[in-house]
Protein backbone atom coordinates (compact mmCIF):
# COMPACT_ATOMS: atom_id res chain seq x y z
CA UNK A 1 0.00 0.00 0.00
CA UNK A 2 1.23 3.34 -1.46
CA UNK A 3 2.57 5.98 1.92
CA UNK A 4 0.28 8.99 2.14
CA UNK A 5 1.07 12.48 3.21
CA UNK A 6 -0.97 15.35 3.87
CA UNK A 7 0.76 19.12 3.23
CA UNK A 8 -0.88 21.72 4.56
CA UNK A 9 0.04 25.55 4.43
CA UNK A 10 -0.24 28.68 2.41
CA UNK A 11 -1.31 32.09 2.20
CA UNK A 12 1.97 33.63 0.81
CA UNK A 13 4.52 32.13 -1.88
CA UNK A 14 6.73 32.00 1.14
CA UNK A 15 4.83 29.02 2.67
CA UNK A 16 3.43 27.66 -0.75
CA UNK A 17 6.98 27.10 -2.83
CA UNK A 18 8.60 25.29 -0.02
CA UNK A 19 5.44 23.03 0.53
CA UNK A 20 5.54 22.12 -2.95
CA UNK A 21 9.31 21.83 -2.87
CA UNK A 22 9.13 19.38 -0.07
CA UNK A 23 6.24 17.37 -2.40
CA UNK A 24 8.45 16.67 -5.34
CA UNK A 25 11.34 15.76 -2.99
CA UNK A 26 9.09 13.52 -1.51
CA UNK A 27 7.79 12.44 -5.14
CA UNK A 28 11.47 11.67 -6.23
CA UNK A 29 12.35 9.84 -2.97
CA UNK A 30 9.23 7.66 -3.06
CA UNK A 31 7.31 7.50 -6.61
CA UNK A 32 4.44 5.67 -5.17
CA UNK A 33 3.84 7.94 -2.90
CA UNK A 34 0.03 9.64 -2.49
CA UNK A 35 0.36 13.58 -1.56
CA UNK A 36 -2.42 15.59 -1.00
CA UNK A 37 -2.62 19.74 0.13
CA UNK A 38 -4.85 21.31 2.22
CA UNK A 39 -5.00 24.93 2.05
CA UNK A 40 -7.65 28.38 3.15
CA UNK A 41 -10.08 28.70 0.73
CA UNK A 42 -10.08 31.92 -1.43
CA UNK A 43 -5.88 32.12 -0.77
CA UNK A 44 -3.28 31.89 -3.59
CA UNK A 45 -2.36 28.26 -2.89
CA UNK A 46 -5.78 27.05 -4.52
CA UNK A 47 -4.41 28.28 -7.22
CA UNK A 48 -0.49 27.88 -7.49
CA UNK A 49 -0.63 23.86 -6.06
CA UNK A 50 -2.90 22.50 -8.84
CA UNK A 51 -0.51 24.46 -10.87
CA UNK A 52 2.54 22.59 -9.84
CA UNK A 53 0.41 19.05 -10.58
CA UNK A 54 -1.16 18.33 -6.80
CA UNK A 55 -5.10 18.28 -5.66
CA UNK A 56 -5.70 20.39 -3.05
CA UNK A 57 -8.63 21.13 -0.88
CA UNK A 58 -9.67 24.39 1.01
CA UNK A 59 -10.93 25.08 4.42
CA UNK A 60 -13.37 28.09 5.38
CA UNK A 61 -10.39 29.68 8.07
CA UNK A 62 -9.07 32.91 7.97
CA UNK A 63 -6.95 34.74 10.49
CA UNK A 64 -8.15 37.35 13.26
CA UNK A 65 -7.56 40.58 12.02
CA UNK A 66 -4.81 42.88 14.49
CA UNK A 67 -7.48 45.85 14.23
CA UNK A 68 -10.93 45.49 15.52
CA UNK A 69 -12.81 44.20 13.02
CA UNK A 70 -16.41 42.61 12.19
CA UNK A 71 -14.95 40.19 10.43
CA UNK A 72 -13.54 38.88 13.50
CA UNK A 73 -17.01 37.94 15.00
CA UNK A 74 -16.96 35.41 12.36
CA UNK A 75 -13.60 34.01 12.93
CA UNK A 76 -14.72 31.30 15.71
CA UNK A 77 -17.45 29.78 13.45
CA UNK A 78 -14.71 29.52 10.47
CA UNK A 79 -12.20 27.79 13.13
CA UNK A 80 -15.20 25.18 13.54
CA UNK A 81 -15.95 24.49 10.41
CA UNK A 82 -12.18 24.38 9.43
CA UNK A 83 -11.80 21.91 12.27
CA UNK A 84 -14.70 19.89 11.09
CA UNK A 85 -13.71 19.67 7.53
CA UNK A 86 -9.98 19.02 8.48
CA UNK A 87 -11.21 15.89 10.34
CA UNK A 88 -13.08 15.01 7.41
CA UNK A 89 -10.20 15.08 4.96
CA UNK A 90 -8.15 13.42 7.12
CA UNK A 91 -10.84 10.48 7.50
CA UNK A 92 -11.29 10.14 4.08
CA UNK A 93 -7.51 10.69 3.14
CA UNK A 94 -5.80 8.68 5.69
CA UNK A 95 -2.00 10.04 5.90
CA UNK A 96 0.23 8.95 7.48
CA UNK A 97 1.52 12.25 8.18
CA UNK A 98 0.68 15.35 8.02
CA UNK A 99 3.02 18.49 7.64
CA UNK A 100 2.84 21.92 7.93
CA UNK A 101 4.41 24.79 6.55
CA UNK A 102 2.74 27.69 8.19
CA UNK A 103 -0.47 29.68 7.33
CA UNK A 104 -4.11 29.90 8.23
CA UNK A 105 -4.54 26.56 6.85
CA UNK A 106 -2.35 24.21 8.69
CA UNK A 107 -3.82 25.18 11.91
CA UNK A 108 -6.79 23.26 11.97
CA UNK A 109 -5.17 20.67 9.63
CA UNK A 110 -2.38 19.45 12.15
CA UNK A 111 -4.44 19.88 15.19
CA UNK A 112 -7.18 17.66 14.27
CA UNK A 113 -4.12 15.43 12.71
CA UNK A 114 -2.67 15.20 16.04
CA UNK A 115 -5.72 14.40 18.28
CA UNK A 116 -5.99 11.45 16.03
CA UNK A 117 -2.90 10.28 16.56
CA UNK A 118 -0.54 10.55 13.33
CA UNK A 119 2.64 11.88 13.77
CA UNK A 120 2.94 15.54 12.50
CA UNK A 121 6.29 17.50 11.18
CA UNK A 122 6.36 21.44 11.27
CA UNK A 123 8.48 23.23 8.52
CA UNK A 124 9.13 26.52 10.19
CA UNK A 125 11.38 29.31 7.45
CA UNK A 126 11.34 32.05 9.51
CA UNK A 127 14.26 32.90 12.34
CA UNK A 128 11.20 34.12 14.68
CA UNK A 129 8.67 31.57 14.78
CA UNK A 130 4.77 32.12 13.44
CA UNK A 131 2.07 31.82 16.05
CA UNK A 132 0.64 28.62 14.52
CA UNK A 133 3.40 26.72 14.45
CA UNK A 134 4.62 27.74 17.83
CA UNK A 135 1.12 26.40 19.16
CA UNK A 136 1.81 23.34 17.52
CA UNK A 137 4.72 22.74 18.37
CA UNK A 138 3.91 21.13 21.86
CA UNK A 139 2.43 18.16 19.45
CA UNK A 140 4.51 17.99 16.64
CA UNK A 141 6.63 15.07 16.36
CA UNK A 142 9.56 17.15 13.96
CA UNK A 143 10.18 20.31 13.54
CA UNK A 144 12.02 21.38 10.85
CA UNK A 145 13.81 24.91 10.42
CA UNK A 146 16.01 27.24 8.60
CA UNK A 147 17.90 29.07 11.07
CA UNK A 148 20.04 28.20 14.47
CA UNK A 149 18.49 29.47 18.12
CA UNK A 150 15.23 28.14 16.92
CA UNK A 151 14.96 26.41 20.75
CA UNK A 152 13.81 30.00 21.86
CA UNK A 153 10.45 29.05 19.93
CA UNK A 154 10.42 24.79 20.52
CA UNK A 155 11.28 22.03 22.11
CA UNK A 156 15.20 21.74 21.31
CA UNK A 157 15.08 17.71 21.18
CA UNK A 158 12.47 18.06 18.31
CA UNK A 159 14.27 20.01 16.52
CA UNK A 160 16.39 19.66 13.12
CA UNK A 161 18.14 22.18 11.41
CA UNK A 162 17.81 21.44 7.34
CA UNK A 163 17.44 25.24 5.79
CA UNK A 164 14.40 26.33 3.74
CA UNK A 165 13.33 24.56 0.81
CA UNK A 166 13.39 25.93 -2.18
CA UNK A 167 12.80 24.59 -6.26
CA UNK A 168 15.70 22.69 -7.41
CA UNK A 169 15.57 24.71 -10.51
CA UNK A 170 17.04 27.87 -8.50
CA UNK A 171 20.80 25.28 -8.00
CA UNK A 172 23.51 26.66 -10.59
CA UNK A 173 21.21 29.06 -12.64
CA UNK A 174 24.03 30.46 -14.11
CA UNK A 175 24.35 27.80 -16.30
CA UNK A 176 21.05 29.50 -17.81
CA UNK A 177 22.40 32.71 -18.44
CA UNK A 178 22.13 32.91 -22.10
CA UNK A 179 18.48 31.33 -22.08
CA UNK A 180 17.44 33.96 -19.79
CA UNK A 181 18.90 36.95 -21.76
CA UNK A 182 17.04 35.84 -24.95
CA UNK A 183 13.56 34.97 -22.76
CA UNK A 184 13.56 37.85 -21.62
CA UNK A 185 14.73 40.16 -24.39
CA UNK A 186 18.15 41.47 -22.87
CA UNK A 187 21.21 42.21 -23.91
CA UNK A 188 24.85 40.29 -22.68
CA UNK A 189 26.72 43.58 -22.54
CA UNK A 190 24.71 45.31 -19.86
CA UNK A 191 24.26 44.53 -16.07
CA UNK A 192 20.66 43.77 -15.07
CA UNK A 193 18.71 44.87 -11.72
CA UNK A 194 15.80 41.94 -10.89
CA UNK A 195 13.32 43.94 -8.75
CA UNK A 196 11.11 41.60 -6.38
CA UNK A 197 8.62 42.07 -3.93
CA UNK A 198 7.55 38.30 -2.81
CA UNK A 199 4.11 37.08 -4.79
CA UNK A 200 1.40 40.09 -3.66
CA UNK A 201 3.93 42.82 -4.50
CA UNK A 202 5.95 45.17 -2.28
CA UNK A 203 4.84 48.91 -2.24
CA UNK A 204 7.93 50.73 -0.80
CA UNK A 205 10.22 49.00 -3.08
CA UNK A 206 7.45 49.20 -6.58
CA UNK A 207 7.31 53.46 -5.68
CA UNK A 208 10.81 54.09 -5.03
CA UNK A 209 11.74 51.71 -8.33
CA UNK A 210 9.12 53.68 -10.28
CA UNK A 211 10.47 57.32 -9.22
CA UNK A 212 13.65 56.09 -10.47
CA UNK A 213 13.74 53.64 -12.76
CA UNK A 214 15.07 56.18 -15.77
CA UNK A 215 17.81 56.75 -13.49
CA UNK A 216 19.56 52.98 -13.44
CA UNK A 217 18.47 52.99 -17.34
CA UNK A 218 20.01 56.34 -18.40
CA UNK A 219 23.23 54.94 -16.38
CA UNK A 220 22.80 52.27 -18.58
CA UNK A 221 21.88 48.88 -16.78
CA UNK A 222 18.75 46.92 -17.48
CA UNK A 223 15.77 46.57 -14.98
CA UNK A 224 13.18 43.29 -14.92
CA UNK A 225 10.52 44.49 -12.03
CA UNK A 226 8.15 41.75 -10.90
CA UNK A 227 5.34 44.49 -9.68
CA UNK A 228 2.75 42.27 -8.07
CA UNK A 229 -1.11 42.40 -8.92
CA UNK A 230 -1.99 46.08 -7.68
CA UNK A 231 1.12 47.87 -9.39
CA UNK A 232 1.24 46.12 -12.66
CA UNK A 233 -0.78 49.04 -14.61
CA UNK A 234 1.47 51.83 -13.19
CA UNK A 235 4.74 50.13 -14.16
CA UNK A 236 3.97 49.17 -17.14
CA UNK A 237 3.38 53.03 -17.90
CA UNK A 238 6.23 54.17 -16.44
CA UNK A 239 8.23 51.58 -18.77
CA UNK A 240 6.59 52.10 -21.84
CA UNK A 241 7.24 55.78 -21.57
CA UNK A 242 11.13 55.09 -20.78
CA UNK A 243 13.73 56.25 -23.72
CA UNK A 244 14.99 52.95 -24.12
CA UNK A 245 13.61 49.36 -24.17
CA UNK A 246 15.97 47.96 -20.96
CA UNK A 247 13.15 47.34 -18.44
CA UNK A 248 10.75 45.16 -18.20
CA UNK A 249 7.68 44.87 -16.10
CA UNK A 250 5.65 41.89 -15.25
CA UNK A 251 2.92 41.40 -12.86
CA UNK A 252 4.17 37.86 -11.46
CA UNK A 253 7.17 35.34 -13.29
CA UNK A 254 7.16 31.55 -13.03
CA UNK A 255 10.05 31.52 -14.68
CA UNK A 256 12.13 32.52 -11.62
CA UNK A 257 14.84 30.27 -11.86
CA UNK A 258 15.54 32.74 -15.46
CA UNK A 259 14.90 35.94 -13.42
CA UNK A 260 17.58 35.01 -10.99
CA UNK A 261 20.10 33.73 -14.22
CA UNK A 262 19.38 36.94 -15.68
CA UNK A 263 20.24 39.49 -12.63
CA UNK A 264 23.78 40.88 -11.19
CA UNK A 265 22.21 42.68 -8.69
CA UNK A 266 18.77 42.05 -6.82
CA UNK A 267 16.74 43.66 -4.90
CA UNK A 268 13.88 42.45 -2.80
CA UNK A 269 11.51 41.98 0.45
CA UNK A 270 13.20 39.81 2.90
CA UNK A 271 10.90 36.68 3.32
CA UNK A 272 12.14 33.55 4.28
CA UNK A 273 11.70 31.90 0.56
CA UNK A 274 13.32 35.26 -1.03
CA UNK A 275 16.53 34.63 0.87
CA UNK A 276 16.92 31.22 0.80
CA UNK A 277 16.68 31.20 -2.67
CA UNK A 278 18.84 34.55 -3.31
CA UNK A 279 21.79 32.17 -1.17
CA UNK A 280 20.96 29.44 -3.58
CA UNK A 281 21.29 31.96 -6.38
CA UNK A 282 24.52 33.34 -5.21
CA UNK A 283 23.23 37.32 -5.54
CA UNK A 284 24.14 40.39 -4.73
CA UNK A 285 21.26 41.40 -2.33
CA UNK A 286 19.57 44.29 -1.50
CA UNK A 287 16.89 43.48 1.26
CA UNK A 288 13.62 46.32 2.23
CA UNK A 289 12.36 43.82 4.65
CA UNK A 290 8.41 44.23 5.09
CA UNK A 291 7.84 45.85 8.41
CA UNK A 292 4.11 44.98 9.10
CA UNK A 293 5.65 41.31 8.89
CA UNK A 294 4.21 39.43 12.42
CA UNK A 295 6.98 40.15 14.98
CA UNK A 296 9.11 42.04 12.39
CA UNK A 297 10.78 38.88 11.35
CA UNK A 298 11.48 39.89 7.87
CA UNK A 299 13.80 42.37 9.59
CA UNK A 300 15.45 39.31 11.81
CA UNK A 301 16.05 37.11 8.17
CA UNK A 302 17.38 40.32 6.84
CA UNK A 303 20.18 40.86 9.70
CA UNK A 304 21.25 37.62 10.37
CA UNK A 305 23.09 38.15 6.43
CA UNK A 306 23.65 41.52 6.82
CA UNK A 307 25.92 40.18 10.28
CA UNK A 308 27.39 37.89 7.75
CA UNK A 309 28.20 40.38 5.06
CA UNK A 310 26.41 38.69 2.39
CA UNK A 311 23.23 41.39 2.22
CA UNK A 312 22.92 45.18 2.06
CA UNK A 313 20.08 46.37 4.34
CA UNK A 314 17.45 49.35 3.67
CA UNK A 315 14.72 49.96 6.35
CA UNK A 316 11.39 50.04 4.60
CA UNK A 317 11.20 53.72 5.40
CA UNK A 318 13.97 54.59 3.84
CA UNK A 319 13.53 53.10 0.54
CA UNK A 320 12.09 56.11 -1.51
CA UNK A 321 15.55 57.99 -0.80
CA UNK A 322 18.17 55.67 -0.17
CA UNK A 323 16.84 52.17 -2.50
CA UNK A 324 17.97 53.31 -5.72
CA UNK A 325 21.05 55.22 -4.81
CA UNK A 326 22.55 51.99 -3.08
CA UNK A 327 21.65 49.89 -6.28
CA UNK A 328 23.31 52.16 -8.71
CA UNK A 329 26.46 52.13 -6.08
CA UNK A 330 26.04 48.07 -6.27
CA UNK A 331 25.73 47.81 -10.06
CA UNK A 332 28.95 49.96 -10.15
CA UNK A 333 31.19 48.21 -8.00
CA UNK A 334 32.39 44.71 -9.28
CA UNK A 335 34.64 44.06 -5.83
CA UNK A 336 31.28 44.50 -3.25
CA UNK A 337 28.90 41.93 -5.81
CA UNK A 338 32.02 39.49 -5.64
CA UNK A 339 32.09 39.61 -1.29
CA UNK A 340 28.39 39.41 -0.61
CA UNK A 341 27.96 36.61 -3.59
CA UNK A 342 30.93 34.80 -1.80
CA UNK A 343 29.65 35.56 1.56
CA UNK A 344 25.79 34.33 1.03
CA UNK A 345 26.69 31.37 -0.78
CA UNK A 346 28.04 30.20 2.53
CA UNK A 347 24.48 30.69 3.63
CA UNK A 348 22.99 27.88 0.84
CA UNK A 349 21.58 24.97 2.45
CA UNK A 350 20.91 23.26 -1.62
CA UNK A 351 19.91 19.85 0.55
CA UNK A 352 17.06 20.89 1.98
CA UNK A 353 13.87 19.90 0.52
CA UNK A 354 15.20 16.31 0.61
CA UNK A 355 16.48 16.11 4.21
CA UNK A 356 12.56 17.91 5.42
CA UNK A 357 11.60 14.49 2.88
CA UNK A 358 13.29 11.88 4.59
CA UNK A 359 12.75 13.17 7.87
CA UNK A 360 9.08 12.98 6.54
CA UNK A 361 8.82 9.30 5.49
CA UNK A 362 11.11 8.39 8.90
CA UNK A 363 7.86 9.25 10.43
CA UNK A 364 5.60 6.90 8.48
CA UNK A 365 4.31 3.94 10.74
């Protein structure tokens, strides 16, 4: 009889690309193997997962909002019928484990999981831990994570320290350099900027970009600016009405393992899938680390390169003056690319999705 595993997780690229990561490790490990997701209804993941080739089904949750809200009156009914439906799926399903990555989704999911006795593993890629997972934790059977000190958050003995997983696509993309240049209409001569801010967009770093984006083209480099959904139309403006055709704007790429083939310099929010896969990448970094992030940790992932010397750091308040005068600076000086590229590939944990795997399947009755 084939092993089955529940994934459960989402919200955020940040928790859906590792989950799915983690699945085709899992997938390569053990062919026969039956995955299914679980993920919040209305949230990008019921989307992206059937994308990457897995069913997935959605629960009702949502999280309590920080401000006083109506919508929070709701929220205990929607953790019921989560719970409920979780406990369905997992009748019907019958893992033999269930993991979870972190989201509104997994809640519910590994709770009920749990209480019913099969063994549950926690993928946690932040250095500060999220609320779910640290109420979790107290059940879990593994808990996997990205950074050291994570035995401030959980039980030490439970622990296992594998990095974050990321596609196996983003290994040695510079091998891809010349397929990236013609994808995406650039030219070999020139340095490229690739501007990211995580899958929903990043509105410090799309304003400051689009009050000077003629400046890094005029001083000749190229630009390829992944805008998210609600800054698409405005960049795309701003670009067309540029002098020259060296920047390119695109609501979301797939294609990231080109993006990151294509770029000398990057700049981008400081989730905990952005920098694992800028130290699998080997780039020069600039990090605006999201603020409003729960318990700032964007800011913690940020600093613990930035202690390292393998990322430059610009607080999010600070990005419309200082963001593109410190990638012009990077752009222009060969010496400071070559020490942070030699300095975050130190940082590359290329292993992980299949250690998070095995540890997986060592759980399986």
């Amino acid at each position: 009889m084939s092993k089955r595993v529940i994934i459960s997780g989402g919200g955020t690229g940040g928790h859906i690309y590792p989950a799915i990561a983690i699945a085709n490790a899992l997938k390569e490990i053990e062919p026969g193997i039956e995955i299914l997701f679980v993920g919040a209804l209305g949230k990008m993941e019921m989307e992206k997962v059937p994308r990457a080739g897995y069913e997935i089904v959605g629960l009702p949750i949502v999280g309590i909002k920080r401000e006083i809200s109506m919508d929070n009156l709701a929220f205990p009914f929607k953790l019921t019928n989560s719970l409920w439906k979780a406990r369905s799926v997992i009748k019907d399903f019958r893992p033999d484990v269930a993991v979870g990555v972190g989201g509104f989704a997994s809640g519910p999911l590994l709770m009920i999981a749990s209480l019913l006795g099969i063994p549950t593993l926690i993928q946690e890629q932040n250095s500060y831990a999220g609320i779910t997972n640290k109420l979790l934790a107290k059940r879990a059977s593994k808990i996997c994570v990205a950074y050291p000190g994570m035995e401030a958050f959980f039980p030490k003995e439970k622990l296992r320290l594998f990095g974050n997983p990321v596609r196996s696509d983003i290994v040695d993309v510079t091998s891809k350099r010349q397929e990236a240049l013609s994808y995406f209409g650039f030219q070999e001569d020139k340095k490229t900027l690739f501007v990211m801010g995580g899958s929903l967009g990043a509105k410090s770093i799309n304003e400051s970009l689009n009050a000077g984006i003629a400046n890094l083209v005029d001083a000749g480099y190229q630009v390829l600016w992944q805008t998210g959904k609600g800054f698409i139309s405005t960049a795309q403006t701003t670009v067309s009405g540029l002098k020259s055709s060296s920047a390119k704007a695109f609501e979301f790429i797939y294609e990231m393992d080109l993006a990151y083939a294509v770029a000398d310099v990057v700049v981008s929010r400081a989730g905990a899938l952005s920098v694992s896969e800028l130290c699998l990448a080997i780039k020069p970094s600039i990090l605006v680390p999201f603020p409003f992030a729960s318990e700032d940790h964007q800011t913690k992932n940020a600093m613990n390169l930035v202690q390292q010397d393998a990322a430059i750091f610009i607080k999010d308040s600070n990005a419309a003056e200082e963001l593109i005068p410190a990638a012009l600076n990077l752009l222009e000086d060969q010496k400071r690319q070559d020490i942070l590229k030699l300095n975050i590939q130190k940082l590359a944990k290329p292993t992980a999705a299949y250690d998070i795997a095995a540890e997986v399947l060592k759980l399986v009755k």
